[in-house]
N, C-alpha and C. Protein backbone atom coordinates (compact mmCIF):
# COMPACT_ATOMS: atom_id res chain seq x y z
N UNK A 1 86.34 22.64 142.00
CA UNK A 1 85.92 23.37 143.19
C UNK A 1 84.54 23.97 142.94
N UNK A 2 83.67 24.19 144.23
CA UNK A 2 82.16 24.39 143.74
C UNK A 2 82.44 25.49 144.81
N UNK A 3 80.84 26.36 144.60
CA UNK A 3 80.97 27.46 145.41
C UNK A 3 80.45 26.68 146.86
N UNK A 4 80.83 27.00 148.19
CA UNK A 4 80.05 26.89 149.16
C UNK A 4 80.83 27.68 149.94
N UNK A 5 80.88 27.55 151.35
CA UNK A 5 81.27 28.54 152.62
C UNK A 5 82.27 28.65 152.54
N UNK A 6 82.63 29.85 152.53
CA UNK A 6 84.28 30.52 152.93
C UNK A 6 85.03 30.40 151.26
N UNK A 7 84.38 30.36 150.24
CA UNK A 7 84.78 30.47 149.10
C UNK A 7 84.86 31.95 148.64
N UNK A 8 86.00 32.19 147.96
CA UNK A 8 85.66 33.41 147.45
C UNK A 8 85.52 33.37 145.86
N UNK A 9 84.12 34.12 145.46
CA UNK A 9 83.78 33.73 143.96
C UNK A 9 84.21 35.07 143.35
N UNK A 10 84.27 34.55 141.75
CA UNK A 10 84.09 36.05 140.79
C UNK A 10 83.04 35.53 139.81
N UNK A 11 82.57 36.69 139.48
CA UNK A 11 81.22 36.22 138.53
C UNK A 11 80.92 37.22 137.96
N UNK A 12 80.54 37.38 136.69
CA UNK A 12 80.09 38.19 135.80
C UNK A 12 78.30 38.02 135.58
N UNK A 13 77.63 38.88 135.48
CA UNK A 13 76.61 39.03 135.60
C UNK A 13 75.98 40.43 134.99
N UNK A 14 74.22 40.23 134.85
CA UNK A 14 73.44 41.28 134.08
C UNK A 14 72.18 41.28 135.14
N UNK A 15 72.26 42.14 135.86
CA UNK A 15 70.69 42.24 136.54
C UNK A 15 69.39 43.06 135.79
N UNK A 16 68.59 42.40 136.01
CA UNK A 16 67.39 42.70 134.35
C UNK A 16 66.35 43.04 135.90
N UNK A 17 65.54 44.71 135.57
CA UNK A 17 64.36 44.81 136.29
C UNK A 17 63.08 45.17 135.64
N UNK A 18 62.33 44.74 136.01
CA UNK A 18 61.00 44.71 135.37
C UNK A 18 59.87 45.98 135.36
N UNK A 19 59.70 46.85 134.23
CA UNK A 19 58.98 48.07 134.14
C UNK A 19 57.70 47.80 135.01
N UNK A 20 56.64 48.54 135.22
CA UNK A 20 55.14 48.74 135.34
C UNK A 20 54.07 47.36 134.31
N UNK A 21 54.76 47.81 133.03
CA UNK A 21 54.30 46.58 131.68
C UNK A 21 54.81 45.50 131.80
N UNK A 22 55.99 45.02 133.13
CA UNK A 22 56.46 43.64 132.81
C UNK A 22 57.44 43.59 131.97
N UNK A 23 57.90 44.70 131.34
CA UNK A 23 59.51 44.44 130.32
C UNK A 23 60.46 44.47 130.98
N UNK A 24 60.95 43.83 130.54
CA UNK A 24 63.04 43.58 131.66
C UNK A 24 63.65 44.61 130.82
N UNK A 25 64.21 45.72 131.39
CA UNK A 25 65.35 46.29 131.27
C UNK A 25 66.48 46.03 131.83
N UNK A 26 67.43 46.16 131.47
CA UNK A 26 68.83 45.55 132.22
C UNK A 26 69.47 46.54 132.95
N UNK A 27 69.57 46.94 134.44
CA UNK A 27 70.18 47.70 135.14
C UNK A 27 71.28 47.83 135.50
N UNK A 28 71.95 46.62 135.80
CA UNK A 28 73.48 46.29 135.86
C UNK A 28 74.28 45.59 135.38
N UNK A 29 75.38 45.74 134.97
CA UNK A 29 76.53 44.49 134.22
C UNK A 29 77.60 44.77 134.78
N UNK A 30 78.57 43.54 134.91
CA UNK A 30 79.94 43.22 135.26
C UNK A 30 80.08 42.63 134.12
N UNK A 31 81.77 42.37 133.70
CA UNK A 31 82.62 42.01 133.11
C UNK A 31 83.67 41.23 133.86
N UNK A 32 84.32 40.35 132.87
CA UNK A 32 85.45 39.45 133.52
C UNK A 32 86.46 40.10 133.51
N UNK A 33 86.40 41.50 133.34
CA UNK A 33 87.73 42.71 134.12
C UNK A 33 87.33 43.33 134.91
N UNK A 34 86.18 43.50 135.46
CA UNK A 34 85.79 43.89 136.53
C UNK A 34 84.61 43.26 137.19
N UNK A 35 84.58 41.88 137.66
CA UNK A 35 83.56 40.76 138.36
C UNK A 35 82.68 41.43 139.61
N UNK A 36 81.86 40.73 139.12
CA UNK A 36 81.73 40.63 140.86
C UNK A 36 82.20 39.82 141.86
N UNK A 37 82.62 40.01 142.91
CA UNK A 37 83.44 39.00 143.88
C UNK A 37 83.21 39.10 145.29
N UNK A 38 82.59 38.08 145.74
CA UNK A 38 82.46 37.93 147.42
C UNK A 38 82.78 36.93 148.12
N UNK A 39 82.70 36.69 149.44
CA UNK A 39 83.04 35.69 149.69
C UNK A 39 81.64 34.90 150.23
N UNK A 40 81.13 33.76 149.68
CA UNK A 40 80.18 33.35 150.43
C UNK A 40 79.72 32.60 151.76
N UNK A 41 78.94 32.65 152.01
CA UNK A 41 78.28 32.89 153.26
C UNK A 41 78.78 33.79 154.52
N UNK A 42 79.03 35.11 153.40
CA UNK A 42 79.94 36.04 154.97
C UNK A 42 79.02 37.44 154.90
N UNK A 43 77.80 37.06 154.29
CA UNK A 43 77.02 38.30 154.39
C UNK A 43 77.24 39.38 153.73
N UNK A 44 78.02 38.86 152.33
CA UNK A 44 77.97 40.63 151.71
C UNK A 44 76.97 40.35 150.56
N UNK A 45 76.22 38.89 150.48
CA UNK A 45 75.37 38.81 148.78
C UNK A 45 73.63 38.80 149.87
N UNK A 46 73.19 39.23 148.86
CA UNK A 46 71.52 38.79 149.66
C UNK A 46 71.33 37.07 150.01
N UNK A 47 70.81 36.65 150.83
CA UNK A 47 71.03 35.37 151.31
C UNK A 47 70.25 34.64 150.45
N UNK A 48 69.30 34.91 149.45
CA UNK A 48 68.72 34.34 148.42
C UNK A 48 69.94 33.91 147.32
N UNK A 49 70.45 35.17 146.99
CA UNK A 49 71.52 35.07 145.86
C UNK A 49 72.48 33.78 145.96
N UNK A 50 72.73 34.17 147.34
CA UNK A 50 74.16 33.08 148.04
C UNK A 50 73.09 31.56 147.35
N UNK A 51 72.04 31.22 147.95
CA UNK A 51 71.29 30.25 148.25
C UNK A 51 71.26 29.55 146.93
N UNK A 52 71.12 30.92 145.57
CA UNK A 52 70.81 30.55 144.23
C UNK A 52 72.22 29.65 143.28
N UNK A 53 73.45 30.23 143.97
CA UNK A 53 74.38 30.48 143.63
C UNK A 53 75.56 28.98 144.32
N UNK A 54 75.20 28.39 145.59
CA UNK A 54 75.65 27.37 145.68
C UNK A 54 75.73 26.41 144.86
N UNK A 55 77.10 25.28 145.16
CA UNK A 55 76.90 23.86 144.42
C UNK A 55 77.90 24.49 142.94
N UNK A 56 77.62 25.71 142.53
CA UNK A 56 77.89 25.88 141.37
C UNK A 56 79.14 26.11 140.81
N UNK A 57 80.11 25.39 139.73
CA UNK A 57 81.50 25.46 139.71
C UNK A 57 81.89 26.60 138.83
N UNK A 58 83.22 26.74 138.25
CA UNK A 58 83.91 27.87 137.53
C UNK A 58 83.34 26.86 136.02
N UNK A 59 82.79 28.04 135.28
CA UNK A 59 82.42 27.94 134.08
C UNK A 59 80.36 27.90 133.77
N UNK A 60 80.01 27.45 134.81
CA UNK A 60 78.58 27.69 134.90
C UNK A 60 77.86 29.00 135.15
N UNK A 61 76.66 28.80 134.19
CA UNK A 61 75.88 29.91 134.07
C UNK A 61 74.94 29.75 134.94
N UNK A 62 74.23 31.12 135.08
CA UNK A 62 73.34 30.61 135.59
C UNK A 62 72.24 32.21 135.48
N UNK A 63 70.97 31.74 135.87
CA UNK A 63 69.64 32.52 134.95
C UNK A 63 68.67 32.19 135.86
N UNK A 64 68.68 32.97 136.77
CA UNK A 64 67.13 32.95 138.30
C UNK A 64 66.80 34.55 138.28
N UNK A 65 65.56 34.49 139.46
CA UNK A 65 65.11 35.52 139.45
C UNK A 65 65.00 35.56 141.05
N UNK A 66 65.05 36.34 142.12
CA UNK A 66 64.56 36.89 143.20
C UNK A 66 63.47 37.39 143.64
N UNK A 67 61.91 36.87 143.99
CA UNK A 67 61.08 37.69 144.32
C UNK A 67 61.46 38.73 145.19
N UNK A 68 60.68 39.88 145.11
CA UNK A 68 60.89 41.40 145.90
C UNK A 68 60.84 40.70 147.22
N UNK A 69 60.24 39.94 147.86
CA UNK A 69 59.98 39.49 149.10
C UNK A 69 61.20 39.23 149.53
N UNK A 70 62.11 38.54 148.50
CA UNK A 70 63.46 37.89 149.53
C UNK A 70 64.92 38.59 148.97
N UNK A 71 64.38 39.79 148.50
CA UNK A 71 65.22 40.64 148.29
C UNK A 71 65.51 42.13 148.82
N UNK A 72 64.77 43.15 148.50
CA UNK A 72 64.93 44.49 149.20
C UNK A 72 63.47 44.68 149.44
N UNK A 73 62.62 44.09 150.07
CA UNK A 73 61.29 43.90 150.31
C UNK A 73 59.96 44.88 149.42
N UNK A 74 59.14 45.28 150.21
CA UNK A 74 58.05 45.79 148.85
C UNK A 74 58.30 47.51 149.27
N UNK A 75 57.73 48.45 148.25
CA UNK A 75 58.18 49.43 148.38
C UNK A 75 57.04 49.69 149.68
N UNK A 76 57.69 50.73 150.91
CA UNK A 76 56.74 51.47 151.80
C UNK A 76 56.61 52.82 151.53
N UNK A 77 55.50 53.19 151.12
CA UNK A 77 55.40 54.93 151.10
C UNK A 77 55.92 55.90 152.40
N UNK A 78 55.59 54.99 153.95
CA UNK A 78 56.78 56.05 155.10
C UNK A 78 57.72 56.58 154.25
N UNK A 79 58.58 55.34 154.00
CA UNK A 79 59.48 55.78 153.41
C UNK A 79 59.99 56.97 152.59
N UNK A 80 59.35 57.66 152.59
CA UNK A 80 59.21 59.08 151.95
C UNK A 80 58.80 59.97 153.10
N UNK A 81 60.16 60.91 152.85
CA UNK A 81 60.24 61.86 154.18
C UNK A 81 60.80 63.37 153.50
N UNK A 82 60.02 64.43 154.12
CA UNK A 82 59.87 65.60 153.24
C UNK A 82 60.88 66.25 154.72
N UNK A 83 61.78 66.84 154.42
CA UNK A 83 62.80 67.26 155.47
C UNK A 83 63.01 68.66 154.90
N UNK A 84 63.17 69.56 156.14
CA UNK A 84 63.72 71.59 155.72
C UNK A 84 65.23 71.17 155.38
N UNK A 85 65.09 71.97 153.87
CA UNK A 85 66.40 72.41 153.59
C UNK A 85 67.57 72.64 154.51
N UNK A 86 67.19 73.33 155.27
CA UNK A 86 68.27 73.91 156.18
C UNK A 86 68.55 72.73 156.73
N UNK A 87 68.18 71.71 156.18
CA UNK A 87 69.13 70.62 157.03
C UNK A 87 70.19 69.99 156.34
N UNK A 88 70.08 70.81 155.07
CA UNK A 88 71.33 69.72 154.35
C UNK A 88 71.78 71.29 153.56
N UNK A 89 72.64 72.19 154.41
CA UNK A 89 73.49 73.40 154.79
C UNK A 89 74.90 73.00 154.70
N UNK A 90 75.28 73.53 153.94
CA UNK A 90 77.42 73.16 153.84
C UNK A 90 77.41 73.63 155.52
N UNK A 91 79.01 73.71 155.26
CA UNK A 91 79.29 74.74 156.74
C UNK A 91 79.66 76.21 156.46
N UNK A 92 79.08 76.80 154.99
CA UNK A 92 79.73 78.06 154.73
C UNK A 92 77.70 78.72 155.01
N UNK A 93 77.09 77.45 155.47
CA UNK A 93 75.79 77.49 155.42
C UNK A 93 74.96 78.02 154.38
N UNK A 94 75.35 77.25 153.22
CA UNK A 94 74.70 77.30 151.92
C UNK A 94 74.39 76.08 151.52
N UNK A 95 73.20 76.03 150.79
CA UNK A 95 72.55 74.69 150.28
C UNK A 95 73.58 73.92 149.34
N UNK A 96 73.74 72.52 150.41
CA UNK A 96 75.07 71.90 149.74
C UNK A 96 74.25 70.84 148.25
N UNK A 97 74.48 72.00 147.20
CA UNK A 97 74.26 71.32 145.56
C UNK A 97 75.12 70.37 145.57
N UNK A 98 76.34 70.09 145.94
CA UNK A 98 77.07 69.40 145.60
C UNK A 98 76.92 68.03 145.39
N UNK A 99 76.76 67.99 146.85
CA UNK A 99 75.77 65.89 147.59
C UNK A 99 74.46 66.08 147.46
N UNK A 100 73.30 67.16 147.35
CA UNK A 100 72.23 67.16 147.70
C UNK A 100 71.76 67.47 145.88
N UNK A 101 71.51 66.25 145.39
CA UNK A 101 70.67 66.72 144.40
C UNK A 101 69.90 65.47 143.99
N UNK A 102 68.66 65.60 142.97
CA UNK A 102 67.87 64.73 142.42
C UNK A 102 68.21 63.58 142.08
N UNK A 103 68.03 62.19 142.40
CA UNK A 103 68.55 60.98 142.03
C UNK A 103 70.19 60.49 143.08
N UNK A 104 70.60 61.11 143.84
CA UNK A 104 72.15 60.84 144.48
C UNK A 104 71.60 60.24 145.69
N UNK A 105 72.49 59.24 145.76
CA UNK A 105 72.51 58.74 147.12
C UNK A 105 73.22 59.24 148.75
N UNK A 106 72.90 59.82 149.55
CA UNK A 106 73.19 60.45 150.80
C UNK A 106 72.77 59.71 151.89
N UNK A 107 73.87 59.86 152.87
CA UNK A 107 73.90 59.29 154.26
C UNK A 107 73.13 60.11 155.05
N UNK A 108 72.45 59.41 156.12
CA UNK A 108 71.66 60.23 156.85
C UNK A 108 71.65 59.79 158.17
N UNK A 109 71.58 60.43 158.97
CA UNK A 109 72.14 60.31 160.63
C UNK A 109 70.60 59.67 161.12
N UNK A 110 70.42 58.67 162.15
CA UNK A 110 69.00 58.65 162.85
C UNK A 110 69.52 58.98 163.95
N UNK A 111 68.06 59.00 165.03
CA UNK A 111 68.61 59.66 165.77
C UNK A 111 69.35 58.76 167.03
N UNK A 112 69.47 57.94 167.12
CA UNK A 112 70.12 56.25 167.64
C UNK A 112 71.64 56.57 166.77
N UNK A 113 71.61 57.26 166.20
CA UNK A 113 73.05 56.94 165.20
C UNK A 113 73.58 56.73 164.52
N UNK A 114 72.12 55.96 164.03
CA UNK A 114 72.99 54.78 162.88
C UNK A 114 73.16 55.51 161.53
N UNK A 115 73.65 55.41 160.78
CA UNK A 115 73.70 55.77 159.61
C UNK A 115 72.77 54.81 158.78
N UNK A 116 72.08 55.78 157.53
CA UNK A 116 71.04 55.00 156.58
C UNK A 116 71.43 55.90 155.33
N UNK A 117 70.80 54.92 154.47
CA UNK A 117 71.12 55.74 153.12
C UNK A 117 69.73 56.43 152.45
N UNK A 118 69.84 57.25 151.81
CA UNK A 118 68.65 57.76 151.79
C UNK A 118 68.46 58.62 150.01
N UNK A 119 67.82 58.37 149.17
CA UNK A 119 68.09 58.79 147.80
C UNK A 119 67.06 60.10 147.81
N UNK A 120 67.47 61.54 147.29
CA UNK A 120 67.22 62.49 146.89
C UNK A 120 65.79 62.61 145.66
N UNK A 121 64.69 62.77 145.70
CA UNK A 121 63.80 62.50 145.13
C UNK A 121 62.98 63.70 144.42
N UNK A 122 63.26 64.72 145.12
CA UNK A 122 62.78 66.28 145.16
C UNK A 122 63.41 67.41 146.16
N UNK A 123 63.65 68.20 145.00
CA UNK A 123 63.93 69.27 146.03
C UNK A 123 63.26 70.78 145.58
N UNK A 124 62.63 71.34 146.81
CA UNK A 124 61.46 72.51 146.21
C UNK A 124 62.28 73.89 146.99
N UNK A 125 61.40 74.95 147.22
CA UNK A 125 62.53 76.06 147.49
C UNK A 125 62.32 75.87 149.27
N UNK A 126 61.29 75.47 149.87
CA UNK A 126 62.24 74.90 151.47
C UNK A 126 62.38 73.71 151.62
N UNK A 127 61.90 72.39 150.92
CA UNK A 127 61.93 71.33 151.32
C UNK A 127 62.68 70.04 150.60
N UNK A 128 63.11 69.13 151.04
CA UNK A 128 63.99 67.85 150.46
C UNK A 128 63.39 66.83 151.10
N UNK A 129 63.02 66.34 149.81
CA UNK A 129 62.21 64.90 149.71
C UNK A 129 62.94 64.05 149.50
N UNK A 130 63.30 62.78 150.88
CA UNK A 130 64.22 62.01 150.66
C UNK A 130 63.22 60.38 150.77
N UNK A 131 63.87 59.24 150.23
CA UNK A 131 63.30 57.86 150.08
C UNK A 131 64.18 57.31 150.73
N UNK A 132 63.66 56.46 152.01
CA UNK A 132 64.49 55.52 152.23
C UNK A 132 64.19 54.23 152.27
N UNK A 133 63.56 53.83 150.97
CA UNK A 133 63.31 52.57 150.41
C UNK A 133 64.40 52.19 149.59
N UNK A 134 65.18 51.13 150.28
CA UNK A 134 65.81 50.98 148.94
C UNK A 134 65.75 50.92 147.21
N UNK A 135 66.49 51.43 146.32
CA UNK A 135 66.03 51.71 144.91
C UNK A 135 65.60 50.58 144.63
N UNK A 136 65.76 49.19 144.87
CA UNK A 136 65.24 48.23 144.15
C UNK A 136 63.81 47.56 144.93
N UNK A 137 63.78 48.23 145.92
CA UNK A 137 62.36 47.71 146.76
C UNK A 137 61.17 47.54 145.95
N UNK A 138 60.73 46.30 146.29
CA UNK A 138 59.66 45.82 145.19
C UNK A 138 59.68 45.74 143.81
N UNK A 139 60.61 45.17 143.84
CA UNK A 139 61.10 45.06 142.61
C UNK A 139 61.89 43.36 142.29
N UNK A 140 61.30 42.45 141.49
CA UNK A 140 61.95 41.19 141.14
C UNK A 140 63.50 41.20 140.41
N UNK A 141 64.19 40.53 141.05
CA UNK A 141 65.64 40.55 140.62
C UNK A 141 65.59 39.67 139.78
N UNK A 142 66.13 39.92 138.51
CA UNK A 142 66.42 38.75 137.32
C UNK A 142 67.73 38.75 136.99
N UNK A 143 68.73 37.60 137.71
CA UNK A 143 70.32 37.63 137.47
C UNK A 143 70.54 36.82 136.31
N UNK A 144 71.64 36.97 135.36
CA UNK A 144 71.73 36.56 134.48
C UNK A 144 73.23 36.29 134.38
N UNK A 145 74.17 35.25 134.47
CA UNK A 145 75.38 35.62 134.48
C UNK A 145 76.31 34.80 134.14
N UNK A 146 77.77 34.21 134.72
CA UNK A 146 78.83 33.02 135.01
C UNK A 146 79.70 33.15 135.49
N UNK A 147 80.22 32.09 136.36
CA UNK A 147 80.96 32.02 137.46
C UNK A 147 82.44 32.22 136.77
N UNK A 148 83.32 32.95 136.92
CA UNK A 148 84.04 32.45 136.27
C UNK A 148 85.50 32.22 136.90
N UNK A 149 85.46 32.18 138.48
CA UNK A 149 86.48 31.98 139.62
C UNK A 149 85.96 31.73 140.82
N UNK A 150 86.78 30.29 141.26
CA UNK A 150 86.38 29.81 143.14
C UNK A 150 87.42 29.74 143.76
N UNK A 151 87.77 30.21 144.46
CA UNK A 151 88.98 29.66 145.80
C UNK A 151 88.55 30.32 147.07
N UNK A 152 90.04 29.47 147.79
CA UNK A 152 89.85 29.64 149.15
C UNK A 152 89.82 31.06 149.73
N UNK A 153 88.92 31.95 150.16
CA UNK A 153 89.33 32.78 151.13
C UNK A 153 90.72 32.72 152.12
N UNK A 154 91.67 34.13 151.88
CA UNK A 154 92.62 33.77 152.86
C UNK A 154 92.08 34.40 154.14
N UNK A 155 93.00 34.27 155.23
CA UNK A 155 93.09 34.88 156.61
C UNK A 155 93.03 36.07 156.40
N UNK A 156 93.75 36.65 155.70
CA UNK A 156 93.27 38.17 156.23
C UNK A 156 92.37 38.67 154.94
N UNK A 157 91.75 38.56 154.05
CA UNK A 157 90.78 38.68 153.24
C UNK A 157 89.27 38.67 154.92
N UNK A 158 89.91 37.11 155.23
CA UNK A 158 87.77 37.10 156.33
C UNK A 158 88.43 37.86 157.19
N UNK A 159 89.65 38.70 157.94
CA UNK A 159 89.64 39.27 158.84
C UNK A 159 89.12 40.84 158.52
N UNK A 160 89.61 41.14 157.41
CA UNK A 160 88.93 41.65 156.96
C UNK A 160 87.47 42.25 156.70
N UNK A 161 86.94 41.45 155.78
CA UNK A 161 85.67 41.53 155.20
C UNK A 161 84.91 41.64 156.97
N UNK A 162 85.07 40.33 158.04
CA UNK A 162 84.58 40.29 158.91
C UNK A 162 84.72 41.71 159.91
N UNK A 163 86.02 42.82 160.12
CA UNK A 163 86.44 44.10 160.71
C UNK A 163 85.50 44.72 160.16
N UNK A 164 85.58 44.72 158.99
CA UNK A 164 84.73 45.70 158.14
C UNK A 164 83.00 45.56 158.70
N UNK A 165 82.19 44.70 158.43
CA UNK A 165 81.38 44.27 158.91
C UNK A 165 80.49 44.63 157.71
N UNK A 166 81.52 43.81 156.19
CA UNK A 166 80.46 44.19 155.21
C UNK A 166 79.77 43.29 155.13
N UNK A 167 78.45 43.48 154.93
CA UNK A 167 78.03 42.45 154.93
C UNK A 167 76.24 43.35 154.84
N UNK A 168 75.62 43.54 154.04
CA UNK A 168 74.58 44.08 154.26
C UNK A 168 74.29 44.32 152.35
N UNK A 169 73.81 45.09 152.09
CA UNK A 169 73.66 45.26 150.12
C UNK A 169 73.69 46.78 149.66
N UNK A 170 74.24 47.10 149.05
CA UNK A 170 75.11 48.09 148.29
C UNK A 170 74.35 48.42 146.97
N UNK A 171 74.12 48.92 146.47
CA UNK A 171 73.79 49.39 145.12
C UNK A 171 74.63 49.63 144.18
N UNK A 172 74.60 49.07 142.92
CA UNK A 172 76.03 49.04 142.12
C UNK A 172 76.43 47.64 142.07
N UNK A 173 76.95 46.77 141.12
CA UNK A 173 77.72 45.89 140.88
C UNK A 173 76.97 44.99 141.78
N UNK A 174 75.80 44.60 141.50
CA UNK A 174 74.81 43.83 142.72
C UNK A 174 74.99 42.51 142.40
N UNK A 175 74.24 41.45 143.23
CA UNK A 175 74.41 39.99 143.56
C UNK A 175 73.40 40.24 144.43
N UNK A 176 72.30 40.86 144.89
CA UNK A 176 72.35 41.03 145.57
C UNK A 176 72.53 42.09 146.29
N UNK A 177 72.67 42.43 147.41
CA UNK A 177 73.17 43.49 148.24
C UNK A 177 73.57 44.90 147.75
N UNK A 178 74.47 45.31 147.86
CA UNK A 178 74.88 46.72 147.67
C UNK A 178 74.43 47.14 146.50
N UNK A 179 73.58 48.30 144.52
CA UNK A 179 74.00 48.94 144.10
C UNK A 179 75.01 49.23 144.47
N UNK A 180 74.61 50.92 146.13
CA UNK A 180 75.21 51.27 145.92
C UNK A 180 75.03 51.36 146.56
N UNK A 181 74.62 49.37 143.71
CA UNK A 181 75.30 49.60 144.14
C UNK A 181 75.10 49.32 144.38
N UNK A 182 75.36 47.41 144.31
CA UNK A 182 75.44 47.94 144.71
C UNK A 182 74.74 47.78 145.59
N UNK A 183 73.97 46.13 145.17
CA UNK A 183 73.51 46.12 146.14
C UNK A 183 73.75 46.43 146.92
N UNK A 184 72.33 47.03 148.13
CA UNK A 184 72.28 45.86 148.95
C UNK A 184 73.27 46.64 150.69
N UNK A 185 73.48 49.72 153.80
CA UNK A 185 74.41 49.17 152.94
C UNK A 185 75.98 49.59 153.23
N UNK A 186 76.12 50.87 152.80
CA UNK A 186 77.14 51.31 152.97
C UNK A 186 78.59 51.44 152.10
N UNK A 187 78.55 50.45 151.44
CA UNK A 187 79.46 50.30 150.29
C UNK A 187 78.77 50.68 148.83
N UNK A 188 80.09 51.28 148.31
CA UNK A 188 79.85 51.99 147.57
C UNK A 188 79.63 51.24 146.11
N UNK A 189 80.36 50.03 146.35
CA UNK A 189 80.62 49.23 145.09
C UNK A 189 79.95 47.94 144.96
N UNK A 190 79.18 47.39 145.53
CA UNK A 190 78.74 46.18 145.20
C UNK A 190 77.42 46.34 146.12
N UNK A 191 76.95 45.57 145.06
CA UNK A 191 75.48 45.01 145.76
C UNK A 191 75.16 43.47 146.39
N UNK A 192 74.00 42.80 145.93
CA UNK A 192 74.43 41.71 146.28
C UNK A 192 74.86 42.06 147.54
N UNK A 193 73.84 45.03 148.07
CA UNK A 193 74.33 45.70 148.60
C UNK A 193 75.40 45.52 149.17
N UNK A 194 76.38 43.70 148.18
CA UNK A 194 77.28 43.21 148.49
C UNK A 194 78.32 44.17 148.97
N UNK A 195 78.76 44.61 150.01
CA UNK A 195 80.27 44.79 150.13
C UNK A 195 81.41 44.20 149.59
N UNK A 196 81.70 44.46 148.33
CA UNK A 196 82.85 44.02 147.51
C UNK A 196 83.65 43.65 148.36
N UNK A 197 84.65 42.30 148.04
CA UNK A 197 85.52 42.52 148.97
C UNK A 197 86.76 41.76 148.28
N UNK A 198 86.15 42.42 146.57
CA UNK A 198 87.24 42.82 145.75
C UNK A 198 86.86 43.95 144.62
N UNK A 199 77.85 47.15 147.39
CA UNK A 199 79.16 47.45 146.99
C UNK A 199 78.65 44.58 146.00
């Protein structure tokens, strides 16, 4: 069995990102006790990844890279938004330390609704400096990994994954999509901001 549509894979993998100098550090790893697993072509891996990742059976490796372009695109400085404290107030209306600190990832309302994710970058005595570039924006993906499970997606696995509407990239446990996560969002667990759908 090879990977293609409506397969659901597991794969172990090392995502390697590249300093200022060009050195690969390694940012993420899975294990074959805890894989990564999606189903492909249902929109939870970056559509490069999926693309890299076809054809390919249980037991193959495999060793590509993602330009920033066809991944979480190049970093934008907008993207950096200096917001009043008083906007991120518990309800006992005290500065919520809890979710609101340096490096954490937080949801953020627009004003349409939507929810975005938004990472904590600074915080001074009135203001919170939030990024909503994704963490890996402009940045080359170097996957390193092996397949090491293919089968069929069942019925309620795509009714699923499809209700859910994961399908976007996560940061954490990436392929892709979610970090967190992960690639790649909304999910917490797979990237590849994959929405695990075993974000």
């Amino acid at each position: 069995m090879k990977i293609e549509n409506l397969k659901v894979v597991s794969a172990t993998y090392e995502l390697y990102l590249a300093d200022e100098n060009g050195q690969e550090e390694m940012y993420e790893k899975t294990t074959e006790e805890a894989p990564l697993v999606w189903c492909q072509d249902e929109g939870m891996m970056l559509p490069a990844f999926e693309k890299a990742m076809e054809g390919k059976a249980v037991g193959e490796t495999f060793d590509f890279v993602i330009p920033f372009a066809d991944a979480y695109g190049p970093y934008e400085e907008e993207g950096l938004m200096e917001l009043p404290k008083k906007m991120f107030f518990n309800g006992d209306g005290e500065f919520d330390e809890e979710r609101v600190f340096v490096g954490n990832i937080i949801p953020m309302n627009t004003t349409d609704g939507q929810v975005i994710k938004a990472q904590v970058v600074e915080i001074t005595d009135e203001m919170v400096t939030i990024d909503l570039n994704h963490p890996y924006a402009g940045m080359d993906l170097h996957f390193v990994g092996k397949i090491i499970d293919i089968r069929d997606v069942t019925e309620g696995e795509l009714q699923a994954i499809r209700h859910r509407g994961c399908g976007g990239h996560c940061k954490g446990n990436c392929g892709g999509n979610c970090g967190e996560g992960n690639c790649g969002d909304g999910c917490e667990n797979g990237c590849g901001d994959g929405c695990h759908c075993g974000e």
